[in-house]
PDB file of N, CA and C in Angstrom:
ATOM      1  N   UNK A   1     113.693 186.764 125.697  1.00  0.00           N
ATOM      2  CA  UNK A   1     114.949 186.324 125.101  1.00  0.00           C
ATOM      3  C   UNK A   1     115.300 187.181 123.885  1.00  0.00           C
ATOM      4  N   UNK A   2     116.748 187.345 123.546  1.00  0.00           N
ATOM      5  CA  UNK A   2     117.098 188.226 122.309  1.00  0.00           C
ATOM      6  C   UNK A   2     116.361 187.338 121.067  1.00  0.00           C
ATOM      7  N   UNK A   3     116.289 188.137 120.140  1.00  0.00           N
ATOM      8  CA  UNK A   3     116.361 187.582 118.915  1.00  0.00           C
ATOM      9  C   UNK A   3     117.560 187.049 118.072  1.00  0.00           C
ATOM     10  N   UNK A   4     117.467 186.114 117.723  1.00  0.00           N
ATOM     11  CA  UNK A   4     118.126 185.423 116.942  1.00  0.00           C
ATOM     12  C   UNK A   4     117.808 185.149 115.387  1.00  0.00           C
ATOM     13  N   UNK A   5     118.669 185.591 114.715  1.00  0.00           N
ATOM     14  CA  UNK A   5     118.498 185.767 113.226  1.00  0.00           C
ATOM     15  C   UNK A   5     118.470 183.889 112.993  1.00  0.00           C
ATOM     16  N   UNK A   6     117.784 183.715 112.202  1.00  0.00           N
ATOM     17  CA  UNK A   6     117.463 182.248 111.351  1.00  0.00           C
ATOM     18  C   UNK A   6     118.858 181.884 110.624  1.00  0.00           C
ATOM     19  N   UNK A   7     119.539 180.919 110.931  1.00  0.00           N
ATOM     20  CA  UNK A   7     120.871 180.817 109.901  1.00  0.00           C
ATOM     21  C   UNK A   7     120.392 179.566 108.752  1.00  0.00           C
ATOM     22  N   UNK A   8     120.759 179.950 107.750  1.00  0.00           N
ATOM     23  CA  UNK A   8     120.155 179.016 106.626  1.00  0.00           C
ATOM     24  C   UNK A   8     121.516 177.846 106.438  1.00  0.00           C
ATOM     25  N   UNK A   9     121.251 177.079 106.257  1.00  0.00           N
ATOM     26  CA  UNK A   9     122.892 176.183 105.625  1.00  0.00           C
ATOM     27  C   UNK A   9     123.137 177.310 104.441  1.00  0.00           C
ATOM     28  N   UNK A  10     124.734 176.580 104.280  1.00  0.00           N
ATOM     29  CA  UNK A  10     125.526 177.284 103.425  1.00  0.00           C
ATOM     30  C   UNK A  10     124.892 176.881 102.128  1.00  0.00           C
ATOM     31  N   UNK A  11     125.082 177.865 101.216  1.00  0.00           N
ATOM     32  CA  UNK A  11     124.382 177.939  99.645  1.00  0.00           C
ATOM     33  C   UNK A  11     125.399 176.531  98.797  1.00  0.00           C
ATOM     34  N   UNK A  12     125.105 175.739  98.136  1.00  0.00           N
ATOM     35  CA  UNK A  12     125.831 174.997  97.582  1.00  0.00           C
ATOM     36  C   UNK A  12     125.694 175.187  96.103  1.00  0.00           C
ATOM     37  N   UNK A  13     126.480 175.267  95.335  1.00  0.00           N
ATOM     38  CA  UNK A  13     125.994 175.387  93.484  1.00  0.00           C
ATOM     39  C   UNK A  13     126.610 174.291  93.049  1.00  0.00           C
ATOM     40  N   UNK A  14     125.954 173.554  92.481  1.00  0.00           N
ATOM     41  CA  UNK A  14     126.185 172.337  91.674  1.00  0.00           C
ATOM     42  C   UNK A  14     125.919 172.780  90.520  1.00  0.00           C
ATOM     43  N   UNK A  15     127.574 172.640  89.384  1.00  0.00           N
ATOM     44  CA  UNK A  15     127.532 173.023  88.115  1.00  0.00           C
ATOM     45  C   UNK A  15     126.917 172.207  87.044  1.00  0.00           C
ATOM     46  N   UNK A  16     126.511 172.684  85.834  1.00  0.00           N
ATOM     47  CA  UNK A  16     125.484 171.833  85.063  1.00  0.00           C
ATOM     48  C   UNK A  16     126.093 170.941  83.970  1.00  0.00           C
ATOM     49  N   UNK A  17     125.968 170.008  83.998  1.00  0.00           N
ATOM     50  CA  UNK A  17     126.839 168.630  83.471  1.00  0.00           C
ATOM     51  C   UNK A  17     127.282 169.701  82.406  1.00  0.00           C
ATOM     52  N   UNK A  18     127.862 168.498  81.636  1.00  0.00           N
ATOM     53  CA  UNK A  18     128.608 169.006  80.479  1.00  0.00           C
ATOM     54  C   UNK A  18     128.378 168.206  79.181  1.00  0.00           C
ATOM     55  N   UNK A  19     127.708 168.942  78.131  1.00  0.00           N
ATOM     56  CA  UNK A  19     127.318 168.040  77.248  1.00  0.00           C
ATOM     57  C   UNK A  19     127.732 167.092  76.598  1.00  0.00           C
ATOM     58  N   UNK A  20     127.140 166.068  76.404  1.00  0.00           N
ATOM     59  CA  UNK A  20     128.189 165.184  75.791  1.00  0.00           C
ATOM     60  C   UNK A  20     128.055 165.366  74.276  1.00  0.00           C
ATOM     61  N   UNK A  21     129.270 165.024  73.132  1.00  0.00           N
ATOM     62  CA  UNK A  21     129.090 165.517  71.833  1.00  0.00           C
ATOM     63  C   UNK A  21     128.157 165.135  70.947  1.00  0.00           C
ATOM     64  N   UNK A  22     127.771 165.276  69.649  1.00  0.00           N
ATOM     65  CA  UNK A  22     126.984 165.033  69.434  1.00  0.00           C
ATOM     66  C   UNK A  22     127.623 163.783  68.467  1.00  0.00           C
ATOM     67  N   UNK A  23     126.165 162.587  68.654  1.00  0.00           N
ATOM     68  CA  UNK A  23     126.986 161.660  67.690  1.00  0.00           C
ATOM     69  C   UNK A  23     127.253 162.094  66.106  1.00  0.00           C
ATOM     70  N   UNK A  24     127.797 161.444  65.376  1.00  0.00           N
ATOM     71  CA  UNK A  24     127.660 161.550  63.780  1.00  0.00           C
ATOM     72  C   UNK A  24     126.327 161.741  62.982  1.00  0.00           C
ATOM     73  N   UNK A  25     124.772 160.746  63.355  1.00  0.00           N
ATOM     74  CA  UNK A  25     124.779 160.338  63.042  1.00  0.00           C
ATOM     75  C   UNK A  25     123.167 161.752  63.724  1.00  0.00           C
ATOM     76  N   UNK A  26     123.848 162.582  64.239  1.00  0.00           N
ATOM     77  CA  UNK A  26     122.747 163.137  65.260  1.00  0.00           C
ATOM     78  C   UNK A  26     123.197 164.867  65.071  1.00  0.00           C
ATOM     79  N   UNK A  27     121.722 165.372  64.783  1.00  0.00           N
ATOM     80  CA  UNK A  27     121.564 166.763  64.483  1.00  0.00           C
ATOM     81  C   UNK A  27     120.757 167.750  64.863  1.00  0.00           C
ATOM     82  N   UNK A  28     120.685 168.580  64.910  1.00  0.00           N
ATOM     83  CA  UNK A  28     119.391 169.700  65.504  1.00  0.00           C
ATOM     84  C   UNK A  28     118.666 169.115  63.779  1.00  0.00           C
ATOM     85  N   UNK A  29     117.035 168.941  64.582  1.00  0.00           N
ATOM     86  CA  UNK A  29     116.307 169.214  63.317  1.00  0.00           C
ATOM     87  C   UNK A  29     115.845 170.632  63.096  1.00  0.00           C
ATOM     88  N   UNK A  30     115.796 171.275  62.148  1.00  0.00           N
ATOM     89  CA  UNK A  30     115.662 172.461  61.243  1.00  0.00           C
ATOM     90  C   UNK A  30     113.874 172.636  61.609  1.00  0.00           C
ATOM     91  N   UNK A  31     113.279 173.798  61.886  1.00  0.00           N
ATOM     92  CA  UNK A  31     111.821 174.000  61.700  1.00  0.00           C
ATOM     93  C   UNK A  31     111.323 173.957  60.678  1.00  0.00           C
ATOM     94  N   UNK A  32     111.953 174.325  59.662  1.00  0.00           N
ATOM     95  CA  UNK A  32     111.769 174.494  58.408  1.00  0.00           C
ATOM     96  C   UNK A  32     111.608 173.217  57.423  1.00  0.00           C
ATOM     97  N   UNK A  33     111.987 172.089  57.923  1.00  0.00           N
ATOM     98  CA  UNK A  33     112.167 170.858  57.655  1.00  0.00           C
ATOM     99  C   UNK A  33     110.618 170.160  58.235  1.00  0.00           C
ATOM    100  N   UNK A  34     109.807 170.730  58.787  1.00  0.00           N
ATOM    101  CA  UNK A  34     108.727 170.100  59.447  1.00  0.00           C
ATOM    102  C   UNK A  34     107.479 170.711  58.535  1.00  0.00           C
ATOM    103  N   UNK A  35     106.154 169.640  58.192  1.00  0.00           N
ATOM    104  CA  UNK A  35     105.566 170.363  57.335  1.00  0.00           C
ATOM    105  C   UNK A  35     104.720 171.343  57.686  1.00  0.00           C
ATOM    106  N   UNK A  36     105.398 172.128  56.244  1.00  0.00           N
ATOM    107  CA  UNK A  36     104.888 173.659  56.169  1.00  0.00           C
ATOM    108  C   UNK A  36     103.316 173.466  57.311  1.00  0.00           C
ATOM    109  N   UNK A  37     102.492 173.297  57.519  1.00  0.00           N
ATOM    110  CA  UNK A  37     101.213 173.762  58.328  1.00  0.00           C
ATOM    111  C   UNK A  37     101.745 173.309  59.677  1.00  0.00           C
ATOM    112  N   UNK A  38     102.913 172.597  60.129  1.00  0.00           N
ATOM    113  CA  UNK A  38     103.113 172.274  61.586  1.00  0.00           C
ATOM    114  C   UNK A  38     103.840 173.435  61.894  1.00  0.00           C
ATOM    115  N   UNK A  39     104.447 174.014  61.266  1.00  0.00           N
ATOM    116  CA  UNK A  39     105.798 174.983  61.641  1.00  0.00           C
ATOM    117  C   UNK A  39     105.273 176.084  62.349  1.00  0.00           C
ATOM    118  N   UNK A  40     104.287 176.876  61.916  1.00  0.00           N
ATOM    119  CA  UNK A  40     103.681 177.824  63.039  1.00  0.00           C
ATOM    120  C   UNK A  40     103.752 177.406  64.466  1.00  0.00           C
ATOM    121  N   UNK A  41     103.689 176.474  64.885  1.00  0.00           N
ATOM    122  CA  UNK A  41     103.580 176.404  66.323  1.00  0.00           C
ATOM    123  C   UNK A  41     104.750 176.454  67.301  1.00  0.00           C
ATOM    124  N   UNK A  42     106.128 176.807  66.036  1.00  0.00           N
ATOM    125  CA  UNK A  42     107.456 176.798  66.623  1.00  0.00           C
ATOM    126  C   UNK A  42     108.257 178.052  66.515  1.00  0.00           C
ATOM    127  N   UNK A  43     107.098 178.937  65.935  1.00  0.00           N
ATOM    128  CA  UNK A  43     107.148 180.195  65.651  1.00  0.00           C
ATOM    129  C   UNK A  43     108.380 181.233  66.432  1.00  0.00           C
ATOM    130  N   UNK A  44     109.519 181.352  65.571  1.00  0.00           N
ATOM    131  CA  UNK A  44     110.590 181.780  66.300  1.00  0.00           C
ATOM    132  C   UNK A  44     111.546 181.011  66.459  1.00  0.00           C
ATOM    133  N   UNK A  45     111.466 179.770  66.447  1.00  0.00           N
ATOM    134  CA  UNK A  45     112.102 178.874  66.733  1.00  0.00           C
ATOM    135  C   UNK A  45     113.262 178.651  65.407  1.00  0.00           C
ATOM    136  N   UNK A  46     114.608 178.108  65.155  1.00  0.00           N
ATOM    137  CA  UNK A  46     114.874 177.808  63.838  1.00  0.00           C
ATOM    138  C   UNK A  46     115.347 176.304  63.851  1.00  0.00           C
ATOM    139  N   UNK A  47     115.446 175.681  65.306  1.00  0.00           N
ATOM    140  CA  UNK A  47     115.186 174.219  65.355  1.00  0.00           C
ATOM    141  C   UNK A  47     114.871 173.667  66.654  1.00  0.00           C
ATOM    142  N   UNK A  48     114.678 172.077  66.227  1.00  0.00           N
ATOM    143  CA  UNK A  48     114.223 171.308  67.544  1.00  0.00           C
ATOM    144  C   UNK A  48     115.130 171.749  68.429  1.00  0.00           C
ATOM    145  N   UNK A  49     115.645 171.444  70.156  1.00  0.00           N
ATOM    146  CA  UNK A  49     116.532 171.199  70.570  1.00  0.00           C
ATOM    147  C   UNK A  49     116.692 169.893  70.365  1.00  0.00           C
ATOM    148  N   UNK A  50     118.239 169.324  71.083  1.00  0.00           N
ATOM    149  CA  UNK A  50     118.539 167.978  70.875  1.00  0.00           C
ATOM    150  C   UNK A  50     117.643 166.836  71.081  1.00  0.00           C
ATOM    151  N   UNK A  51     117.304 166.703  72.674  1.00  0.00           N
ATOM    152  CA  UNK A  51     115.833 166.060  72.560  1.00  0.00           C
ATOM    153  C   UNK A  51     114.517 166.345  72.277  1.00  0.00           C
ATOM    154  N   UNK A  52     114.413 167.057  71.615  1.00  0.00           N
ATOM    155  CA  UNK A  52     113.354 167.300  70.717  1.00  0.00           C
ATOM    156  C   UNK A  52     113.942 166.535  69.810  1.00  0.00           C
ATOM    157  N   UNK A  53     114.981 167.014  68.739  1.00  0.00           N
ATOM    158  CA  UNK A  53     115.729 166.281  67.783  1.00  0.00           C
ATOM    159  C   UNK A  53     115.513 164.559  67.633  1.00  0.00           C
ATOM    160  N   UNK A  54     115.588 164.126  68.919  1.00  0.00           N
ATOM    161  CA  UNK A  54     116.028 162.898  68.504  1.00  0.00           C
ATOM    162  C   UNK A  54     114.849 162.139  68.995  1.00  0.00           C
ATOM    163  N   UNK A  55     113.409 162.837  69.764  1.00  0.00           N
ATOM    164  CA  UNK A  55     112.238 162.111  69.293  1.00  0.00           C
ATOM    165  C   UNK A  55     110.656 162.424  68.168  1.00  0.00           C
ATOM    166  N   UNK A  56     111.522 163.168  67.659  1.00  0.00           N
ATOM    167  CA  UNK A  56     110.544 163.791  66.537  1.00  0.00           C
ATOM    168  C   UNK A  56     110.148 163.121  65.654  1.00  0.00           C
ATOM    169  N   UNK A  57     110.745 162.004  65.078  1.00  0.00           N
ATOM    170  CA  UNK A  57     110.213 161.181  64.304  1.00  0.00           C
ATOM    171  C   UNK A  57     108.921 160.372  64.981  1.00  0.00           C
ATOM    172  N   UNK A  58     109.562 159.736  65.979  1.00  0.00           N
ATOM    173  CA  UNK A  58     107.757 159.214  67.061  1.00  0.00           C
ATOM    174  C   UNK A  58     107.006 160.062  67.358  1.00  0.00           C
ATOM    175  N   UNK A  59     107.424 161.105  67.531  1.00  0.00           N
ATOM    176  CA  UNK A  59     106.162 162.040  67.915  1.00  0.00           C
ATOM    177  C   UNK A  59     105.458 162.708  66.850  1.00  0.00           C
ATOM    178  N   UNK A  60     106.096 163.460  65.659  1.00  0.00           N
ATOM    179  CA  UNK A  60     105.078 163.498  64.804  1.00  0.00           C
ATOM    180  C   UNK A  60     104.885 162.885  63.760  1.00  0.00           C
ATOM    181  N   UNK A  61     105.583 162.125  63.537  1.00  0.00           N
ATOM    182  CA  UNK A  61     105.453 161.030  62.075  1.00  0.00           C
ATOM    183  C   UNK A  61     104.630 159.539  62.651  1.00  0.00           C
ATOM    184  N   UNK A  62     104.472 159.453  63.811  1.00  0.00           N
ATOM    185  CA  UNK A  62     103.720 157.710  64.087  1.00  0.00           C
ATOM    186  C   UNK A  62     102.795 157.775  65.144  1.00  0.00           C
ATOM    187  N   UNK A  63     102.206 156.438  65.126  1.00  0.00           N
ATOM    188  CA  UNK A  63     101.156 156.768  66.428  1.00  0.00           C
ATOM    189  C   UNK A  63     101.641 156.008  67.431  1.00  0.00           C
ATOM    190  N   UNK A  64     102.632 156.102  67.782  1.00  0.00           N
ATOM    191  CA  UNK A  64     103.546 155.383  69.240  1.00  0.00           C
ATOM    192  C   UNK A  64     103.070 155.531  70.233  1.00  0.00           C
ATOM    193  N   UNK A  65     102.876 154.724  71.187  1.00  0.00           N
ATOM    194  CA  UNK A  65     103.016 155.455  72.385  1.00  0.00           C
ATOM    195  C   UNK A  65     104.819 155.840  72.679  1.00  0.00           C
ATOM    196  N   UNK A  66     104.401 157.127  73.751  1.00  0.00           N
ATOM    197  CA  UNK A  66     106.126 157.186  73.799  1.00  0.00           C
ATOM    198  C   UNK A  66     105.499 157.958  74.995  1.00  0.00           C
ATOM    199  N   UNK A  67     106.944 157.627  76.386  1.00  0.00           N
ATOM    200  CA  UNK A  67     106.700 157.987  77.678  1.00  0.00           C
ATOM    201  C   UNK A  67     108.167 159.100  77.706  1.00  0.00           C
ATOM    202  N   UNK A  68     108.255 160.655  77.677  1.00  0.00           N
ATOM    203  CA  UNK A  68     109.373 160.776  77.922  1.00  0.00           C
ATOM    204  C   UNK A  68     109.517 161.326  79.504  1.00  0.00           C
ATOM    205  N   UNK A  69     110.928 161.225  80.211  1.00  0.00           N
ATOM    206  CA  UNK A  69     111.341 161.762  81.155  1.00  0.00           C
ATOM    207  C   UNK A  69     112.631 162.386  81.226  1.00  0.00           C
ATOM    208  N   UNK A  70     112.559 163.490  81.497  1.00  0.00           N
ATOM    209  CA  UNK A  70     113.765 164.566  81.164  1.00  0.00           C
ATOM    210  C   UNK A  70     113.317 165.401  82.041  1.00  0.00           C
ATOM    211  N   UNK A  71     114.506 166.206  82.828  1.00  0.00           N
ATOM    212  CA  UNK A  71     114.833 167.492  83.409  1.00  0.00           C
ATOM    213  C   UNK A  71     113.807 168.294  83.142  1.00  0.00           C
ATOM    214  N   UNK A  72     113.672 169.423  83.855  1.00  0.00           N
ATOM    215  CA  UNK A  72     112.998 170.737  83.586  1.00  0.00           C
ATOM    216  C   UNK A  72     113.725 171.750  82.847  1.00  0.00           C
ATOM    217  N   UNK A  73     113.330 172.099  81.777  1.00  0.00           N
ATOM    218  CA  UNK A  73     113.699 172.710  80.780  1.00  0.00           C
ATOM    219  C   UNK A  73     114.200 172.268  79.643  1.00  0.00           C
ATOM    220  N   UNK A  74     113.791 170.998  79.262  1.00  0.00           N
ATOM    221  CA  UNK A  74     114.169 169.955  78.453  1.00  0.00           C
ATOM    222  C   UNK A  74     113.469 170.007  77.320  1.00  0.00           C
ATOM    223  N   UNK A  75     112.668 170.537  76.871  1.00  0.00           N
ATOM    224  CA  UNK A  75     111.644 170.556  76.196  1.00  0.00           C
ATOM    225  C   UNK A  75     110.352 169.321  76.069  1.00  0.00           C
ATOM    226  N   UNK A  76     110.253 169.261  76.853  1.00  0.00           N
ATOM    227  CA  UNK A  76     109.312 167.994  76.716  1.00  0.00           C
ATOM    228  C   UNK A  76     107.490 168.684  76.340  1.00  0.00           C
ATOM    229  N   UNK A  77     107.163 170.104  76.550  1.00  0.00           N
ATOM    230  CA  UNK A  77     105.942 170.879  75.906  1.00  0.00           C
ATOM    231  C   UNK A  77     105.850 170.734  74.734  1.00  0.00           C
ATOM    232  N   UNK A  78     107.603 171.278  74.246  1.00  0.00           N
ATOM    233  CA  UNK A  78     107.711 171.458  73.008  1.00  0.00           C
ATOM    234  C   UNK A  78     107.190 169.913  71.845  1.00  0.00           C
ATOM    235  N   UNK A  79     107.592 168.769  72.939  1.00  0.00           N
ATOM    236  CA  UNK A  79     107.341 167.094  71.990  1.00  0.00           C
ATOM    237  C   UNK A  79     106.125 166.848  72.362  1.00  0.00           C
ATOM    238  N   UNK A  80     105.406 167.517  73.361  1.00  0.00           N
ATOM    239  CA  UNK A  80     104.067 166.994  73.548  1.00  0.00           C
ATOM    240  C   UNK A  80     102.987 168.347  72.405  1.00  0.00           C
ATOM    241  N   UNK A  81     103.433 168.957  71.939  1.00  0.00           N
ATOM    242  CA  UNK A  81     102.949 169.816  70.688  1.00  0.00           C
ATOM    243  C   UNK A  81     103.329 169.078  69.602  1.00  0.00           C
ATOM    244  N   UNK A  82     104.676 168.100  69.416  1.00  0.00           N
ATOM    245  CA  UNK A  82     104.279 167.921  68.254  1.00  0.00           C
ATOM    246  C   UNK A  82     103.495 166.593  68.117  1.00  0.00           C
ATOM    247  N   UNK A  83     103.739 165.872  69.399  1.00  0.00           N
ATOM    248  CA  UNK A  83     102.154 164.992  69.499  1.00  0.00           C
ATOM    249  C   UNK A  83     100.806 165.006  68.914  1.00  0.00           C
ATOM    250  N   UNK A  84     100.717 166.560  69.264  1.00  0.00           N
ATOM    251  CA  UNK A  84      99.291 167.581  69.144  1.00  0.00           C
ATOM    252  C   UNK A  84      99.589 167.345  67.792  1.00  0.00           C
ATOM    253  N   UNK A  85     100.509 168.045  67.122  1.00  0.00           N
ATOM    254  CA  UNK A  85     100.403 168.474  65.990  1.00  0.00           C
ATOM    255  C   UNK A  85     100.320 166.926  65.029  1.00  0.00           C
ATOM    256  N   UNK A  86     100.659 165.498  65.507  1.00  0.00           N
ATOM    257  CA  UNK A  86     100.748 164.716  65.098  1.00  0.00           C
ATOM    258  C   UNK A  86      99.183 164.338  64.902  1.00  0.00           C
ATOM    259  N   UNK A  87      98.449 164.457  65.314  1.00  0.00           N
ATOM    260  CA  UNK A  87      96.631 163.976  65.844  1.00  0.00           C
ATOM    261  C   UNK A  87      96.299 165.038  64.463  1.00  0.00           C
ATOM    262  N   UNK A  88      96.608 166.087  65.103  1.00  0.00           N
ATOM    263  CA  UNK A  88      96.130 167.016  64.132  1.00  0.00           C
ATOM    264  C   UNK A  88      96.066 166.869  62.428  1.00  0.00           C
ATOM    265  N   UNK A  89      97.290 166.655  62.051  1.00  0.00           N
ATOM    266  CA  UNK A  89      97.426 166.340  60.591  1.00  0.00           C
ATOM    267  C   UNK A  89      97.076 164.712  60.450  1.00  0.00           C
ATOM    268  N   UNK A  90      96.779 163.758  61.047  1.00  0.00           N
ATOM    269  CA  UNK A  90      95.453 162.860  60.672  1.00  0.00           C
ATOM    270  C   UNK A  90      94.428 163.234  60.607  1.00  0.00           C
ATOM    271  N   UNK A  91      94.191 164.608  61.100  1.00  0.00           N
ATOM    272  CA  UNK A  91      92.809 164.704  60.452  1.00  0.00           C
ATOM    273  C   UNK A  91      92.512 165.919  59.975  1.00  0.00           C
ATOM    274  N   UNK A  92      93.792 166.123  58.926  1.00  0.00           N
ATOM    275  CA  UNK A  92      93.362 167.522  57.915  1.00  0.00           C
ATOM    276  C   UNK A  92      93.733 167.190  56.396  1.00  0.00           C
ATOM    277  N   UNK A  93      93.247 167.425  56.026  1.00  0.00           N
ATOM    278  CA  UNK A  93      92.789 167.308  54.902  1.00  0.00           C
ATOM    279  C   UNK A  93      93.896 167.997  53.505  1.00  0.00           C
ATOM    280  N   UNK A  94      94.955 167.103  52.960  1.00  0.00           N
ATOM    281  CA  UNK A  94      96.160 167.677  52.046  1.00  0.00           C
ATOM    282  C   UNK A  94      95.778 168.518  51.457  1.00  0.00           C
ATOM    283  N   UNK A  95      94.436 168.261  50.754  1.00  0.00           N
ATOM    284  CA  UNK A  95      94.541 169.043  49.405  1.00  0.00           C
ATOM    285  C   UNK A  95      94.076 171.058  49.884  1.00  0.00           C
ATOM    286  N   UNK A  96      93.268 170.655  51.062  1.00  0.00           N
ATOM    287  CA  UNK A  96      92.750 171.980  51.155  1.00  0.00           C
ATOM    288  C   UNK A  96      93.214 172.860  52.238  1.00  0.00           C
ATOM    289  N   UNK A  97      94.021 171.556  53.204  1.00  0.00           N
ATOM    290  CA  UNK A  97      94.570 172.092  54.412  1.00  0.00           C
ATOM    291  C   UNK A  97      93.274 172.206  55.451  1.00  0.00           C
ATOM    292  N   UNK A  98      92.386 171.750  55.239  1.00  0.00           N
ATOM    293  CA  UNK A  98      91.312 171.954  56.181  1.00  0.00           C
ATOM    294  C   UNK A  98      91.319 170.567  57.423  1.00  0.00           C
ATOM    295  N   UNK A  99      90.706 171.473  58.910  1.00  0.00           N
ATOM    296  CA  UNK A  99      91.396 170.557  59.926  1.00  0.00           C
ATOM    297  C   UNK A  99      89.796 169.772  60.237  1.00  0.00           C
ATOM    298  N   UNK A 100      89.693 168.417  60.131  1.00  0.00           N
ATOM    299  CA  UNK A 100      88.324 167.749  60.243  1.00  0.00           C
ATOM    300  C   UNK A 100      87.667 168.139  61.963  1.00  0.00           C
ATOM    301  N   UNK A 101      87.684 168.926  62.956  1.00  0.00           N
ATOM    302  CA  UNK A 101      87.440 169.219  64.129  1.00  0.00           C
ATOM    303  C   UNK A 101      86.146 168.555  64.876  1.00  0.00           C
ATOM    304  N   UNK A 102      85.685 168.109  64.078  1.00  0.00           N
ATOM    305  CA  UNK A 102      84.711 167.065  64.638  1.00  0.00           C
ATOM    306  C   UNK A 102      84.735 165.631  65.013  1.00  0.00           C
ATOM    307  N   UNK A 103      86.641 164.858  64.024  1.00  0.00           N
ATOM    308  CA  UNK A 103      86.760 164.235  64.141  1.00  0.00           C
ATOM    309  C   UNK A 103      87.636 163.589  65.293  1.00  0.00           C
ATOM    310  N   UNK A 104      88.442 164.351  66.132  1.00  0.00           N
ATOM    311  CA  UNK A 104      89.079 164.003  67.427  1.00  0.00           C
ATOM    312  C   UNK A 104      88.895 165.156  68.397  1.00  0.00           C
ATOM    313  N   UNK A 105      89.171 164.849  69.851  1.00  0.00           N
ATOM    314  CA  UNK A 105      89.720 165.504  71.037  1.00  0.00           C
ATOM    315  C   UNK A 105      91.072 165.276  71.295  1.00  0.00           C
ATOM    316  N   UNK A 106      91.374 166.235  71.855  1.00  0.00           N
ATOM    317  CA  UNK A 106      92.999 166.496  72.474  1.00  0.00           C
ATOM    318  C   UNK A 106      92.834 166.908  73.840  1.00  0.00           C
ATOM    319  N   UNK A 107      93.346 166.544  74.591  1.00  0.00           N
ATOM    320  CA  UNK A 107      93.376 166.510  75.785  1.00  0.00           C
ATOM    321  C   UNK A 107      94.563 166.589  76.352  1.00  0.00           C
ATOM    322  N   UNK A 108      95.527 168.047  76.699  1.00  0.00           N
ATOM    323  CA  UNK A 108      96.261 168.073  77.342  1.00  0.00           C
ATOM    324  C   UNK A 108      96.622 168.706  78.679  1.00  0.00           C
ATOM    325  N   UNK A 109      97.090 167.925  79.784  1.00  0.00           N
ATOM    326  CA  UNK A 109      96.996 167.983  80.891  1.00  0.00           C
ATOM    327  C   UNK A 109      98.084 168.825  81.562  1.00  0.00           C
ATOM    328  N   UNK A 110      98.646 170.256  81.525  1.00  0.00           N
ATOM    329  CA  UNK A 110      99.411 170.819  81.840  1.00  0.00           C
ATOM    330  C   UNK A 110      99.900 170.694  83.299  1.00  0.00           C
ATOM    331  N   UNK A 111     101.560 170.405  83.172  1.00  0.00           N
ATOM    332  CA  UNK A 111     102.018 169.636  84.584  1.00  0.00           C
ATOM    333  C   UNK A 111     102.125 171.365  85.564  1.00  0.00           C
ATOM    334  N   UNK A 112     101.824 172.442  85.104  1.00  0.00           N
ATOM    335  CA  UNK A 112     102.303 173.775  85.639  1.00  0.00           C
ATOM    336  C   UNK A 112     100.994 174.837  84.899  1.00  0.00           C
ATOM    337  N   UNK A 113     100.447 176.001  86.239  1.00  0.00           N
ATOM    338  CA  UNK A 113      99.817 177.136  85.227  1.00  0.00           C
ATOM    339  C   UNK A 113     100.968 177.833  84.393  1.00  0.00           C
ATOM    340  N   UNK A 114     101.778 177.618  84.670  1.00  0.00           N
ATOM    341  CA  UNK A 114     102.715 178.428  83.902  1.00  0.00           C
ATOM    342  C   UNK A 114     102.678 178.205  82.146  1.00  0.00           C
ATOM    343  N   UNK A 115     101.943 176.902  82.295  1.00  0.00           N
ATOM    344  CA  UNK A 115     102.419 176.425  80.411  1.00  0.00           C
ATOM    345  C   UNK A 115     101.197 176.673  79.924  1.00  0.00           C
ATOM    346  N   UNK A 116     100.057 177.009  80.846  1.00  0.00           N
ATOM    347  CA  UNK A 116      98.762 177.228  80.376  1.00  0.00           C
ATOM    348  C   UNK A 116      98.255 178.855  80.083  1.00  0.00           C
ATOM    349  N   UNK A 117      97.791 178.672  78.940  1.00  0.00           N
ATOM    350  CA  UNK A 117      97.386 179.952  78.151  1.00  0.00           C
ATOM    351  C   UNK A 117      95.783 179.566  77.720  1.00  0.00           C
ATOM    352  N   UNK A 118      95.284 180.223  78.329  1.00  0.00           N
ATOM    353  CA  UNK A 118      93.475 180.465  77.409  1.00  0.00           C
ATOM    354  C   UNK A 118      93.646 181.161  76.349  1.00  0.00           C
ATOM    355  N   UNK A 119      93.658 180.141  75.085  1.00  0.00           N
ATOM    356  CA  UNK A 119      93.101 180.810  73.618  1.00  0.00           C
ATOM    357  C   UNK A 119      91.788 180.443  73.459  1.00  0.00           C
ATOM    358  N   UNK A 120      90.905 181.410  72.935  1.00  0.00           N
ATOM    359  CA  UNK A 120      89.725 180.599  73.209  1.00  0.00           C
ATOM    360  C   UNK A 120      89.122 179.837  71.430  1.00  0.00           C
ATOM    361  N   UNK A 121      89.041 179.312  71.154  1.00  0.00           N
ATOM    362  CA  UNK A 121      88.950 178.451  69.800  1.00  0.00           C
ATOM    363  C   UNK A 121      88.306 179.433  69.383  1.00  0.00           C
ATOM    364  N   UNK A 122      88.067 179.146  67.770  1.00  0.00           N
ATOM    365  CA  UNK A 122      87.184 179.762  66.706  1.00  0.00           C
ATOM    366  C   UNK A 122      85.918 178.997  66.401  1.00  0.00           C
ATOM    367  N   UNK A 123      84.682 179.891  66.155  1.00  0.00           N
ATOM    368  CA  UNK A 123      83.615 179.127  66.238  1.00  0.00           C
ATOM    369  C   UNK A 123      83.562 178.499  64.962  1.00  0.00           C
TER     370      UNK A 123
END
């Protein structure tokens, strides 16, 4: 029998919502606004995005639980760092900046290899 080329359905593009405004009351938070020893980890960055923005207070100021669900590309790495970074500064130390490393584990479970990087700690 001839060959027959594979016909795919037709390509469809579904355009990407449209943001809605921002309230009054609601802002990009600033990196610079986060304390000085958290800010390295946003390196480049000059603020949250919006949802980042608007759960940053639970994530690094309290010990909440908080479940988020958002799109891909939403930043949700970015709020589960400042999680990290939330654990972290309970257990470092103001005056000297020193991080207590004996006193917790972190355990994060990357949903993709893509978000995973081997740094290998300092002894």
């Amino acid at each position: 029998p001839p060959h027959r080329p594979t016909i795919f359905p037709p390509q469809v593009h579904v355009p990407a919502l449209k943001q809605k405004p921002f309230n009054d009351d609601e802002a990009l938070v600033p990196i610079d606004s986060l304390p000085s020893w958290a800010q390295p980890a946003f390196a480049g960055m000059k603020t949250l995005n919006r949802v980042q923005s608007r759960v940053h207070k639970c994530a690094l100021f309290s010990a909440e639980n908080m479940l988020m669900c958002a799109p891909t590309g939403a930043g949700k790495t970015n709020v589960a760092m400042l999680t990290i970074l939330h654990e972290i500064g309970m257990h470092r130390d103001e005056r000297t900046g020193d991080i207590k490393l004996d006193e917790f584990k972190i355990v994060y479970v990357a949903p993709m290899k893509a978000l995973v990087q081997a740094t290998p700690l300092p002894p």
